[in-house]
Protein backbone atom coordinates (compact mmCIF):
# COMPACT_ATOMS: atom_id res chain seq x y z
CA UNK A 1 58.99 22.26 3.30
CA UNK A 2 58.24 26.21 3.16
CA UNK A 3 54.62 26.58 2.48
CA UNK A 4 52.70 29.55 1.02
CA UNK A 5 49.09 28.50 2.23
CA UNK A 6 46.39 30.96 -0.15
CA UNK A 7 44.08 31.33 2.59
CA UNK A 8 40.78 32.94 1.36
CA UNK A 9 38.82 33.22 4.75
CA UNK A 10 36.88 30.16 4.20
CA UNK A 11 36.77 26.73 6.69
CA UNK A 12 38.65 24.90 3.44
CA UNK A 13 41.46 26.91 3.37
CA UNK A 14 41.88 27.03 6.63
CA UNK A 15 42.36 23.22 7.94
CA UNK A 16 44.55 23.06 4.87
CA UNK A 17 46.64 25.41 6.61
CA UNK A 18 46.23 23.75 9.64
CA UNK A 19 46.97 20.22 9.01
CA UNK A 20 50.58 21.81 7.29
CA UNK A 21 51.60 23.24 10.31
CA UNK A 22 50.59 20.30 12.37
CA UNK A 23 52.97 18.19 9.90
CA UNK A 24 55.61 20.17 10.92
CA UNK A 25 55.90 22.39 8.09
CA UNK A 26 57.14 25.93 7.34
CA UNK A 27 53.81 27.84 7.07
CA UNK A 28 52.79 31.26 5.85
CA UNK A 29 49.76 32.07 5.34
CA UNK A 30 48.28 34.52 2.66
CA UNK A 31 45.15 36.54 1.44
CA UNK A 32 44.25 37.60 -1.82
CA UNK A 33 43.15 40.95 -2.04
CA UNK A 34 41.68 40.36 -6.02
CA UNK A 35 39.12 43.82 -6.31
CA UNK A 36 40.21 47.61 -4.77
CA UNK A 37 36.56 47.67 -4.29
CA UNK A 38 35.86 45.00 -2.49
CA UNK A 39 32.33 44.93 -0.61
CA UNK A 40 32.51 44.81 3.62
CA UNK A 41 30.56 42.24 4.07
CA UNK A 42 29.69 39.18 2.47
CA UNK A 43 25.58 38.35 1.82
CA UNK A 44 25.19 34.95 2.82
CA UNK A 45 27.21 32.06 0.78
CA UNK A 46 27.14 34.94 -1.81
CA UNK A 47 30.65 36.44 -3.29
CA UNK A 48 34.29 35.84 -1.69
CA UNK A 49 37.76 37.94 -0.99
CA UNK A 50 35.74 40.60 1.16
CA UNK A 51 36.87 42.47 3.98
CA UNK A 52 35.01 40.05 5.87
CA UNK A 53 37.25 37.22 4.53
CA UNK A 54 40.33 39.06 4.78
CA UNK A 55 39.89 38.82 8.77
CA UNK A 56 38.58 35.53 8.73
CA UNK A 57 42.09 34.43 6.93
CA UNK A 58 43.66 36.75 9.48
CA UNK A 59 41.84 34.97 12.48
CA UNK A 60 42.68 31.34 11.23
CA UNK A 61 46.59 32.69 10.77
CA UNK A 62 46.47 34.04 14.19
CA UNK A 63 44.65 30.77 15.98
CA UNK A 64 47.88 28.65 14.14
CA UNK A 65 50.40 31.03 14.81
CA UNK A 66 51.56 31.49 11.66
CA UNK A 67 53.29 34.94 9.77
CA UNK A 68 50.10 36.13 7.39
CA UNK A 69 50.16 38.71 4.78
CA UNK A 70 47.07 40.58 1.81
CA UNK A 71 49.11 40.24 -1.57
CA UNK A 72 47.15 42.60 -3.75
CA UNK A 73 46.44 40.76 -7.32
CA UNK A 74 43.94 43.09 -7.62
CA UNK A 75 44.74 44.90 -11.39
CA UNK A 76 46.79 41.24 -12.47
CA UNK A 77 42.90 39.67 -11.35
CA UNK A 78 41.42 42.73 -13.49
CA UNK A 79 43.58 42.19 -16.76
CA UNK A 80 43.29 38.35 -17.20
CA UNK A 81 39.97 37.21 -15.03
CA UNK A 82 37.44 39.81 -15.39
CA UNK A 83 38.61 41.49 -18.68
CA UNK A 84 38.70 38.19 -20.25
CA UNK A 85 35.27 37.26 -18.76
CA UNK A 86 33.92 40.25 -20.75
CA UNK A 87 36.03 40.11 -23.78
CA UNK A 88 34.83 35.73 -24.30
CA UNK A 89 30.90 36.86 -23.50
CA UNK A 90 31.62 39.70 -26.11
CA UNK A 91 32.69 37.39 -28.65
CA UNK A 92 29.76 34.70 -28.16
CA UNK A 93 31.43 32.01 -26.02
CA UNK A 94 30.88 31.45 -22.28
CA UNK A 95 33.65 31.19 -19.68
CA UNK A 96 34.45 30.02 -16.63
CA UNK A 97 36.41 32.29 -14.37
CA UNK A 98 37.41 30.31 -11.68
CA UNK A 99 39.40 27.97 -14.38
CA UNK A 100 41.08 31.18 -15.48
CA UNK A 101 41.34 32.22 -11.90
CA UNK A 102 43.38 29.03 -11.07
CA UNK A 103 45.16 28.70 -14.39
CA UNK A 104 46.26 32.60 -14.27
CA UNK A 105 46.53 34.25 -10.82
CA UNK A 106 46.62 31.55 -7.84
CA UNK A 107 48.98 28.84 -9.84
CA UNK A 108 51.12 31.67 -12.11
CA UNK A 109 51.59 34.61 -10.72
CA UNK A 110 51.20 33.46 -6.92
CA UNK A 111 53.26 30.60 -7.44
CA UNK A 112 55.63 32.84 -9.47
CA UNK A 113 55.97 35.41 -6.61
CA UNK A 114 55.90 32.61 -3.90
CA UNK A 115 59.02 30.30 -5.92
CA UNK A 116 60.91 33.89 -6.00
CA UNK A 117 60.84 34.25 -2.15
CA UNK A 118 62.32 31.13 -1.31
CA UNK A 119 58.52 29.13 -1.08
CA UNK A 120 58.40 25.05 -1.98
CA UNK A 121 55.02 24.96 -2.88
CA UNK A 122 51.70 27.02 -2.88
CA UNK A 123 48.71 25.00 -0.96
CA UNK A 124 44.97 25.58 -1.26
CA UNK A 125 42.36 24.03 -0.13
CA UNK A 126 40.81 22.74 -3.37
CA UNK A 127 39.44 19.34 -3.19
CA UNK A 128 41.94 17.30 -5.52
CA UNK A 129 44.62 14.78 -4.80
CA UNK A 130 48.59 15.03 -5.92
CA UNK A 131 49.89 11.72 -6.33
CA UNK A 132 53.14 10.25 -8.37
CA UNK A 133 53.51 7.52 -11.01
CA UNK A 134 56.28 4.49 -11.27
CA UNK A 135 58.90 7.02 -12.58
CA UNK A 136 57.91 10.04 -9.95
CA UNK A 137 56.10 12.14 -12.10
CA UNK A 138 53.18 13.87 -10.33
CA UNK A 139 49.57 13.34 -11.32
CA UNK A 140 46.49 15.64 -10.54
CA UNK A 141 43.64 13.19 -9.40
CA UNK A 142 40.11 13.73 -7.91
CA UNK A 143 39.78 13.92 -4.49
CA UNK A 144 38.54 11.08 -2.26
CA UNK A 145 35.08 12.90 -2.08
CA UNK A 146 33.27 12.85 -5.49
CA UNK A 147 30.50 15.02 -4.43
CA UNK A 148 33.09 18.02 -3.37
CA UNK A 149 35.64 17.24 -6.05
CA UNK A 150 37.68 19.80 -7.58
CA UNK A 151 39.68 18.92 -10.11
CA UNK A 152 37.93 20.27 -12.90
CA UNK A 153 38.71 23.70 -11.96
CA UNK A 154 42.54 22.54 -11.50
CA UNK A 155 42.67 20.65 -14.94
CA UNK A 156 44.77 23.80 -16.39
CA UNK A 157 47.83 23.35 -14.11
CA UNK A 158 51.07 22.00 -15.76
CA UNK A 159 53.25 19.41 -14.78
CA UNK A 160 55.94 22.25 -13.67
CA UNK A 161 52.97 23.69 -11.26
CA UNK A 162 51.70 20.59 -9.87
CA UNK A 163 55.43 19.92 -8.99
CA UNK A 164 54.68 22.87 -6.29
CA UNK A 165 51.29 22.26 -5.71
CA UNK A 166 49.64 20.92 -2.15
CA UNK A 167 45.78 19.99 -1.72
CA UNK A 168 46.01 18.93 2.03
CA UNK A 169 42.04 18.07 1.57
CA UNK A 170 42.41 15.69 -1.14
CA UNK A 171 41.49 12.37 1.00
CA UNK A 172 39.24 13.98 2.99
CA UNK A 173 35.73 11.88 2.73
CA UNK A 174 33.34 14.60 3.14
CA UNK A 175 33.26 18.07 4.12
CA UNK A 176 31.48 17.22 7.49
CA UNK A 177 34.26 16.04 8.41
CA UNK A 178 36.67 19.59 7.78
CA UNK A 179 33.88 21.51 9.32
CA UNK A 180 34.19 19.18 12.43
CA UNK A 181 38.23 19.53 12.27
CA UNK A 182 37.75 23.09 11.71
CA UNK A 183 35.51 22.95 15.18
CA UNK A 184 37.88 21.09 17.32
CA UNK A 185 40.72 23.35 16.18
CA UNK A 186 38.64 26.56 17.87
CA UNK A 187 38.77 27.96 14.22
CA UNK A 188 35.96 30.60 14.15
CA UNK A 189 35.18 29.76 10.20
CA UNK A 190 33.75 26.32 10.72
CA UNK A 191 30.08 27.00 10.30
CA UNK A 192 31.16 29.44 7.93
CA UNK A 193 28.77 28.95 4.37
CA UNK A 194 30.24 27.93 0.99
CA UNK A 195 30.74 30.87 -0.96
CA UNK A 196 29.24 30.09 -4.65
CA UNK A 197 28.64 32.12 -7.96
CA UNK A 198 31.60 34.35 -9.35
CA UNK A 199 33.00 35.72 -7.13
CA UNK A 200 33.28 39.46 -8.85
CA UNK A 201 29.72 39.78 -9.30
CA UNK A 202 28.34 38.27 -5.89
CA UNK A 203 24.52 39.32 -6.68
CA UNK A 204 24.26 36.56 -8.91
CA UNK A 205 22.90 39.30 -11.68
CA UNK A 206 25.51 38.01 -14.56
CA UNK A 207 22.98 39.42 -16.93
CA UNK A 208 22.55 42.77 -15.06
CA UNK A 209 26.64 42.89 -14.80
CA UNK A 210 27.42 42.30 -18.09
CA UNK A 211 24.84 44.87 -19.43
CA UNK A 212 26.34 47.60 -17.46
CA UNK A 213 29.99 46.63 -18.25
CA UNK A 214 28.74 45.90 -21.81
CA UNK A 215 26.24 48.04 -23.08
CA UNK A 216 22.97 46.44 -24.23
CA UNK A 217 21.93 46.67 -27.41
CA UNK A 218 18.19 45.48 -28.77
CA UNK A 219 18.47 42.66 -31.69
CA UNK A 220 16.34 39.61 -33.11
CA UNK A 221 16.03 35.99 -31.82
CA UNK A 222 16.10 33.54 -34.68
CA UNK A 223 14.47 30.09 -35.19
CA UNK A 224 16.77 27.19 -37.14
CA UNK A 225 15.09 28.58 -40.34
CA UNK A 226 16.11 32.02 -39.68
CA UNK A 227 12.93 33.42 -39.22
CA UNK A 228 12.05 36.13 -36.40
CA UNK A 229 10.77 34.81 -33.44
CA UNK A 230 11.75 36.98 -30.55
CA UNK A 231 13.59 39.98 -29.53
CA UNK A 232 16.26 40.75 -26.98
CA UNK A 233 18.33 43.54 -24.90
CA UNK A 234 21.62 42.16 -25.59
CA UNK A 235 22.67 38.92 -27.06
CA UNK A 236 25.39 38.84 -23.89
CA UNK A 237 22.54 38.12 -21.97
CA UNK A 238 22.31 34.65 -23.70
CA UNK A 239 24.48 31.13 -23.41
CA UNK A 240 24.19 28.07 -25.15
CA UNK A 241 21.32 25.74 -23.85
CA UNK A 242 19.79 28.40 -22.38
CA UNK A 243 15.54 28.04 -21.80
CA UNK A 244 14.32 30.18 -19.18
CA UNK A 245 14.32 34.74 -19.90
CA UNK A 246 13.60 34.10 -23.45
CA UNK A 247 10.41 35.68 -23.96
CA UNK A 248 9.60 34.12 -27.77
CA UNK A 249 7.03 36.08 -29.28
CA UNK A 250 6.07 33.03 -31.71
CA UNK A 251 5.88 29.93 -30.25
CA UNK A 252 7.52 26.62 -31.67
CA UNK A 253 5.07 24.60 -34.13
CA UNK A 254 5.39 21.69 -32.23
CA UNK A 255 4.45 23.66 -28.60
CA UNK A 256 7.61 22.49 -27.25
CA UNK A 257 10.12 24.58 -25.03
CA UNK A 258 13.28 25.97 -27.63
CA UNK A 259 16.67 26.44 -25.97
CA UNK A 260 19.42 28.89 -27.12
CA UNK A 261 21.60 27.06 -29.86
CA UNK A 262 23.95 29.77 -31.11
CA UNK A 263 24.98 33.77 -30.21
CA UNK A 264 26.51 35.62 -32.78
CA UNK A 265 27.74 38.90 -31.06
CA UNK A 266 28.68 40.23 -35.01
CA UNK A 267 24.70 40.51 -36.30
CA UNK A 268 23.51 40.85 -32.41
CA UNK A 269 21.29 37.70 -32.71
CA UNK A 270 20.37 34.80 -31.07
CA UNK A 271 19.30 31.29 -32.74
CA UNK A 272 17.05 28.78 -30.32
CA UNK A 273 15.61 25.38 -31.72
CA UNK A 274 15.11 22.01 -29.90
CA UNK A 275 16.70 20.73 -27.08
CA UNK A 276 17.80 17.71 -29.41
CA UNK A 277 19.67 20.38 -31.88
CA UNK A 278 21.70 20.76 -28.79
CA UNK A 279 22.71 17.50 -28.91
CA UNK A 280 26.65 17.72 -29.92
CA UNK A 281 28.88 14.84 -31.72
CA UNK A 282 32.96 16.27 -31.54
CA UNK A 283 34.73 19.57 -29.17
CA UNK A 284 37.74 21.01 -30.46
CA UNK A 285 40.13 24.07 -29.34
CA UNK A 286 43.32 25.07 -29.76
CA UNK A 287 43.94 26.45 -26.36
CA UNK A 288 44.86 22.82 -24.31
CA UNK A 289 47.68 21.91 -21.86
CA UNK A 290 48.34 18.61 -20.35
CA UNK A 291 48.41 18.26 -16.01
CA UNK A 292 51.36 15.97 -15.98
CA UNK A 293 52.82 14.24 -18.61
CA UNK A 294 51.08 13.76 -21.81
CA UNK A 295 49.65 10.89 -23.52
CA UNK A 296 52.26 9.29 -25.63
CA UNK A 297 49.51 8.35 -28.24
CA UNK A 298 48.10 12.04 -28.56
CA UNK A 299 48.33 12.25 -32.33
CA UNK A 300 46.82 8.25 -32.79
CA UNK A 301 44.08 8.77 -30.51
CA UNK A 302 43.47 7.90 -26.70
CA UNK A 303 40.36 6.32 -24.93
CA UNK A 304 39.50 8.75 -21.96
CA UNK A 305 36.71 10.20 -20.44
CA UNK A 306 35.65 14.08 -20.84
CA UNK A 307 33.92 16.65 -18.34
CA UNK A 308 32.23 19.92 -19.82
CA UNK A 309 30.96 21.47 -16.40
CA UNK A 310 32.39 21.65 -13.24
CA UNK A 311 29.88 19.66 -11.29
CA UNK A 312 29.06 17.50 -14.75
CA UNK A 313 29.10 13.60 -15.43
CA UNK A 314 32.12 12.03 -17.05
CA UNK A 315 31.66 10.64 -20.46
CA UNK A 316 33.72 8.42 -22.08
CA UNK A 317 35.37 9.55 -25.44
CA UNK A 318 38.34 9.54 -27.93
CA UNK A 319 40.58 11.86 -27.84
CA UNK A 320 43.52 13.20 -30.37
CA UNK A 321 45.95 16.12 -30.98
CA UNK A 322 45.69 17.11 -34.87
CA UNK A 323 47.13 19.92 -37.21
CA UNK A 324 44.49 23.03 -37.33
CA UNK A 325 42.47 22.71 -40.60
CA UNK A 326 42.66 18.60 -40.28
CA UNK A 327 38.63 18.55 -39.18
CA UNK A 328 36.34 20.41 -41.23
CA UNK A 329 35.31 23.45 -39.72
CA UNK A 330 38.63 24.68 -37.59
CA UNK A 331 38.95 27.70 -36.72
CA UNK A 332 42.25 27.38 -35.44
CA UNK A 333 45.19 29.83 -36.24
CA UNK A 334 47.26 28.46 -39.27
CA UNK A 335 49.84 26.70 -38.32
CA UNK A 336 48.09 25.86 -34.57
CA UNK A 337 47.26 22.09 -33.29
CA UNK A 338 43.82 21.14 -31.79
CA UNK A 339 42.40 18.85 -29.25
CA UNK A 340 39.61 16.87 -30.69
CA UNK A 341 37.38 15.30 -27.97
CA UNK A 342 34.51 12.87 -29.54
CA UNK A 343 32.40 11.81 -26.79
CA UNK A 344 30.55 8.04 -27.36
CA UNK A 345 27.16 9.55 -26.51
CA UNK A 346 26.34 13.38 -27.90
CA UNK A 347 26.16 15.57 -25.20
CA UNK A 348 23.75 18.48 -24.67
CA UNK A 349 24.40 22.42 -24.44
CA UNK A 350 28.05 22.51 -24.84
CA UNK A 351 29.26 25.93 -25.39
CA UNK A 352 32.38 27.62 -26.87
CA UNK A 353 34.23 29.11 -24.27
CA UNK A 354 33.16 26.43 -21.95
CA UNK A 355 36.09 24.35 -20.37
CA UNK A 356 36.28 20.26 -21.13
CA UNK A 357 38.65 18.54 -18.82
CA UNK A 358 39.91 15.15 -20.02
CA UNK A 359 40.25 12.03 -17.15
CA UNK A 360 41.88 8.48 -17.59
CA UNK A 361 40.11 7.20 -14.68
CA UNK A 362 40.73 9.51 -11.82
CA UNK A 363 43.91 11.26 -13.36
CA UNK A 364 43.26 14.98 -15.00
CA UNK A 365 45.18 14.00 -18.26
CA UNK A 366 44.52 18.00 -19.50
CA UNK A 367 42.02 20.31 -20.58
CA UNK A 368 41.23 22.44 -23.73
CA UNK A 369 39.39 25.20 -23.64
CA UNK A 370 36.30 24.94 -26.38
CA UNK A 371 36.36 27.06 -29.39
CA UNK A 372 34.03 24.96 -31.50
CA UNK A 373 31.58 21.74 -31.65
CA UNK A 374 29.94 19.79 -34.30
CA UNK A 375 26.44 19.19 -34.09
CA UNK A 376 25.23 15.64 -33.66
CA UNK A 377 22.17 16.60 -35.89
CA UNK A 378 22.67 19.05 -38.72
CA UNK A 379 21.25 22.30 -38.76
CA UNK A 380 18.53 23.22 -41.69
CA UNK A 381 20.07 24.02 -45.10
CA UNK A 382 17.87 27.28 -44.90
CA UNK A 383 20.20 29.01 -41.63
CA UNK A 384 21.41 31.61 -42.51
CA UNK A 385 25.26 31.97 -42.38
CA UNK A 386 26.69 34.30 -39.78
CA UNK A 387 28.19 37.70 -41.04
């Protein structure tokens, strides 16, 4: 096959690439250039798709023997990553850019651009297998490796993109073992850290970002009752199940810790209660796709098991597609269908905005991206209702 290997400087990427060429494939390698400003030098694990990484990728390409090109992405990365980071924080919910990143840029418009000159496929080196059922159809399933599994970030690709999709890692046991491939190849990445946080704001300051991107404007934290409690610099600052940079001026009757429960970016405040008022029953949203065929009993119901983070626990749950306005509370477009997700145990700190990837053992049956949740324990009568 003719390959497009995305090859972001890093030792995962780069074995990928390798082990393709060594299977006798037709291999080109490729770096996304995804900011115009893009920092020289990377701090430690800290940020990706530096200059740095750029000649990493180009070093790796080089060591195969491979063509390698920089596609610039950078405004496409701008308009539907970063912009839409912002515009979900402004509106209350809490995002996760590397899902977006996947679902918009590396498996839509580079597999769009790749498909158009002639590629097969577009490999990474994400940690997720590819494998086919009785009648051929491919299926996105974790990778061999638990602890370096991947798939959660993956669970928004479509059957027609996993049909040009290759994860050359996917059996890999452990990562020891890529660094120690990476090693015996002569690739100069292998000791290279894991780059970790998002990737456009490689400080780690998401609060700091946000304000300067944002604005920050000064507003009141709420308890469940609705009375004052608190005050803050920005209610972007804030995510659901949040404890720690509260700073409560009253403390909780009880003495114990209060989490964030709810941001409501329209009245600038912020409602914290009880870690058990996190506690949450059903997940619904309107914006789901399915990795691979469907479930053929999405409207009766389905037993499956749902993730809400990407390094979370499984739980098991039922599952169904239903008209918007069906469950109390949509807030679905008329005329839109839902996922509804109700897990068998509540589970804590579950955010709109937030990403919940559905499994049927180790197959990614689809994902839904969360636009609202139903408490497991009702809220007092006496909270006030959002403006």
């Amino acid at each position: 096959m003719r390959i497009l290997a995305a090859m972001s400087g890093g030792v995962d990427s780069a074995v990928a690439a390798a082990r393709l060429v060594e299977a006798g494939h037709d291999v080109v390698g490729v770096h996304l250039a995804l900011s115009r400003n893009r920092g020289t030098l990377r701090t430690g694990s800290r940020g990706c798709c530096t200059v740095e990484d750029a000649l990493d990728a180009r070093r790796a390409a080089n060591l195969l023997g491979i063509p390698f090109y920089v596609w610039d992405f950078s405004e496409r990365f701008a308009d539907d990553v970063v912009d839409d980071f912002i515009s979900e924080y402004a509106a209350g919910r809490t995002p996760n850019p590397c899902l977006r990143c996947n679902e918009r840029i590396k498996f839509a418009a580079v597999l769009e651009k790749a498909l158009a000159l002639g590629f097969d496929a577009v490999a990474t080196g994400h940690y997720a297998e590819i494998r086919e059922d009785a009648a051929g159809h491919r299926e996105l399933h974790r990778a061999a490796a638990w602890a370096k599994d991947q798939s959660y970030v993956l669970g928004v690709l479509t059957a027609a993109q996993l049909d040009h999709a290759v994860f050359p890692l996917g059996a890999t046991p452990s990562k020891d073992e890529v660094r120690a491939e990476a090693a015996a190849r002569g690739l100069t990445v292998a000791a290279k850290p894991d780059s970790y946080d998002i990737c456009f704001i490689p400080d780690g300051d998401t609060r700091g970002w946000l304000a300067d991107k944002m604005g920050a404007e000064p507003g009141e934290i709420l308890d469940q009752s609705g009375a004052k409690v608190g005050t803050h610099a920005g209610a972007h600052a804030f995510t659901v199940g949040q404890r720690k940079g509260l700073n409560l001026g009253v403390p909780a009757p009880d003495g114990r810790p209060r989490f964030v429960l709810e941001v409501r970016p329209s009245s600038n405040q912020v409602v914290v209660g009880p870690k058990e008022a996190l506690a949450v029953a059903e997940l619904a949203g309107a914006r789901f796709s399915w990795a691979g065929q469907p479930p053929v009993d999405a409207e009766a119901g389905f037993a499956c098991q749902v993730q809400v983070r990407a390094h979370g626990e499984p739980v098991p749950a039922m599952a169904r597609v239903v008209d918007a306005g069906v469950d109390a509370g949509s807030a679905a477009a008329a005329g839109a269908r839902e996922l509804v997700i109700r897990p068998e145990a509540a589970l804590d700190g579950v955010a709109p905005g937030q990403s919940a990837v559905v499994y049927v053992g180790t197959r990614v049956l689809g994902q839904v991206t969360i636009d609202r949740t139903v408490s497991a324990a009702p809220l007092p009568a006496a909270l006030p209702v959002p403006v």
